[in-house]
C-alpha atoms as a PDB file:
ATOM      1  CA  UNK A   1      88.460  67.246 155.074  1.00  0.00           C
ATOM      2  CA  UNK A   2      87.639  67.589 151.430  1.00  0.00           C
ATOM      3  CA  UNK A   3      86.829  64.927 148.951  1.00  0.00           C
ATOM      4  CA  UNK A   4      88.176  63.306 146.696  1.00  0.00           C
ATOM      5  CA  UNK A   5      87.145  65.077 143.951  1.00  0.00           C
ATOM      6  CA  UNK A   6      87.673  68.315 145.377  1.00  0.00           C
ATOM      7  CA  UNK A   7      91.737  66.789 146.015  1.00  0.00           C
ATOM      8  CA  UNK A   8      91.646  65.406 142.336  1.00  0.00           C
ATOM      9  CA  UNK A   9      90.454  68.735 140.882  1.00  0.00           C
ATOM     10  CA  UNK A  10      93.654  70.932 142.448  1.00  0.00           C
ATOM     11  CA  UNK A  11      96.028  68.561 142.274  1.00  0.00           C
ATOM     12  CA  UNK A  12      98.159  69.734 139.236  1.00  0.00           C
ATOM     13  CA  UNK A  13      98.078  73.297 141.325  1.00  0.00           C
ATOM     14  CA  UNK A  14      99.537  71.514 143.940  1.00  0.00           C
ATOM     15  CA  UNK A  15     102.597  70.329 141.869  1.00  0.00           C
ATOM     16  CA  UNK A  16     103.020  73.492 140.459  1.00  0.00           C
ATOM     17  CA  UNK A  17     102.613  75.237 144.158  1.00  0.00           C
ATOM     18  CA  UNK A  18     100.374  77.402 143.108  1.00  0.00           C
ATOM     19  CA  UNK A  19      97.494  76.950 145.561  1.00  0.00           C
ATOM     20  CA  UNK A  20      96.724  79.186 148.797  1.00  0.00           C
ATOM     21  CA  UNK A  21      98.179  77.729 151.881  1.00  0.00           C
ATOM     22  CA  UNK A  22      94.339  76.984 152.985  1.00  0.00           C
ATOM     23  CA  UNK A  23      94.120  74.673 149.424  1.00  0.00           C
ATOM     24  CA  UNK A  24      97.560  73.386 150.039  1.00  0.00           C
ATOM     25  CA  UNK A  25      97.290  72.600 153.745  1.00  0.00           C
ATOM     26  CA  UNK A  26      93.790  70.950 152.913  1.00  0.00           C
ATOM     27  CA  UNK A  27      94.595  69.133 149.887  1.00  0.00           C
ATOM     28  CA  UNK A  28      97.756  67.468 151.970  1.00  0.00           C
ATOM     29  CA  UNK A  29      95.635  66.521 154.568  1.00  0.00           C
ATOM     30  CA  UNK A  30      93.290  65.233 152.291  1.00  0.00           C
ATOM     31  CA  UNK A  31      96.574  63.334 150.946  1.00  0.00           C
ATOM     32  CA  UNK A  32      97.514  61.671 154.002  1.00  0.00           C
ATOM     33  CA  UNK A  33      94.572  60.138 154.489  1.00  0.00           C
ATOM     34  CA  UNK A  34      93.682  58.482 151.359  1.00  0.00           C
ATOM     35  CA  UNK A  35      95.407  56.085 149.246  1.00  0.00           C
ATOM     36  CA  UNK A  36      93.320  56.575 146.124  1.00  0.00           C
ATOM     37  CA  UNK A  37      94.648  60.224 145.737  1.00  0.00           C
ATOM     38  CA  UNK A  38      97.768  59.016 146.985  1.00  0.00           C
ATOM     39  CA  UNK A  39      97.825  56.847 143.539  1.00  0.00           C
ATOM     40  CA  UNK A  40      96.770  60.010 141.760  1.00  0.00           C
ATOM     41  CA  UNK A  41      99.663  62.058 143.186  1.00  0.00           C
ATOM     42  CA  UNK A  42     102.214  59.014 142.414  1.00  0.00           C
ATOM     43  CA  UNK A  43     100.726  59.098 138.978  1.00  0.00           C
ATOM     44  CA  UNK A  44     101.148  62.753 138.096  1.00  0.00           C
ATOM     45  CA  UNK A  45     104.335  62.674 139.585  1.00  0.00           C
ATOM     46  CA  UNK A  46     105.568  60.047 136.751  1.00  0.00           C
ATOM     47  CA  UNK A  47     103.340  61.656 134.244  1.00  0.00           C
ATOM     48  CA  UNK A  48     105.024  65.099 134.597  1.00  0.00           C
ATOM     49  CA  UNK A  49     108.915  63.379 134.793  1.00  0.00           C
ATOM     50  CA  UNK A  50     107.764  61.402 131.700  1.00  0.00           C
ATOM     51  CA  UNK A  51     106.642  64.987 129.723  1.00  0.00           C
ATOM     52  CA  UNK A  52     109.790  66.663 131.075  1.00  0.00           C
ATOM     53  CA  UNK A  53     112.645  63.882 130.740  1.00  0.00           C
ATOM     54  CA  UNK A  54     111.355  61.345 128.227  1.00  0.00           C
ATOM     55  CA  UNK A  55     109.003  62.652 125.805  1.00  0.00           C
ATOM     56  CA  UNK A  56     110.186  61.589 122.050  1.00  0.00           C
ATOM     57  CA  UNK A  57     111.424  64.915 119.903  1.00  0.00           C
ATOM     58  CA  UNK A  58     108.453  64.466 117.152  1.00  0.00           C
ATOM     59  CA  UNK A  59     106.062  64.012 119.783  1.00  0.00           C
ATOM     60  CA  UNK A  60     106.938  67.293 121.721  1.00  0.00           C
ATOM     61  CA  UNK A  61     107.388  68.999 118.325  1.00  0.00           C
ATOM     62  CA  UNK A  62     103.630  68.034 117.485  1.00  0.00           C
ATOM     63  CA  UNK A  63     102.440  69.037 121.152  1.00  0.00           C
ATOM     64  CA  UNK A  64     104.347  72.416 120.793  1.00  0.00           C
ATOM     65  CA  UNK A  65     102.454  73.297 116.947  1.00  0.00           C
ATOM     66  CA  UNK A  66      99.223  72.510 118.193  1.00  0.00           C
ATOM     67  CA  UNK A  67      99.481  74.624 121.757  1.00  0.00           C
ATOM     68  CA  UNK A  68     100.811  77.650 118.969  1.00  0.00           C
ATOM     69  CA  UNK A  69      97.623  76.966 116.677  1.00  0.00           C
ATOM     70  CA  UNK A  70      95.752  76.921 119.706  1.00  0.00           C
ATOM     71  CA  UNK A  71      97.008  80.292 120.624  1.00  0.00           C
ATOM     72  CA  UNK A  72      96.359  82.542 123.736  1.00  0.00           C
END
């Protein structure tokens, strides 16, 4: 099983499914078994709903100029 650091590191991959089946398989596993990571998970769940349902129009406006002055 891998730690909990290892589960921390992929686990906005594994929102965006974007991780091998191995990673996937391993970081669910991992997922099942711990409640810590579990908290994690529950927390970048609400996080992400938050950015994508809720986030004020000044505040996204602001994000959005300084990922376009950050450029590629």
């Amino acid at each position: 099983m891998i730690s909990c650091s290892e589960a921390i590191r992929q686990l906005w991959e594994y929102l965006d499914a974007t991780l091998d089946a191995a990673s996937r398989d391993a970081v669910e596993e991992h997922l099942a078994r711990c409640r810590i990571c579990c908290g994690e998970l529950e927390f970048a769940q609400e996080l992400r709903r938050f950015l994508r349902d809720d986030l004020p129009e000044d505040v996204l406006r602001r994000l959005n100029q300084t990922l376009e002055e950050l450029g590629p």
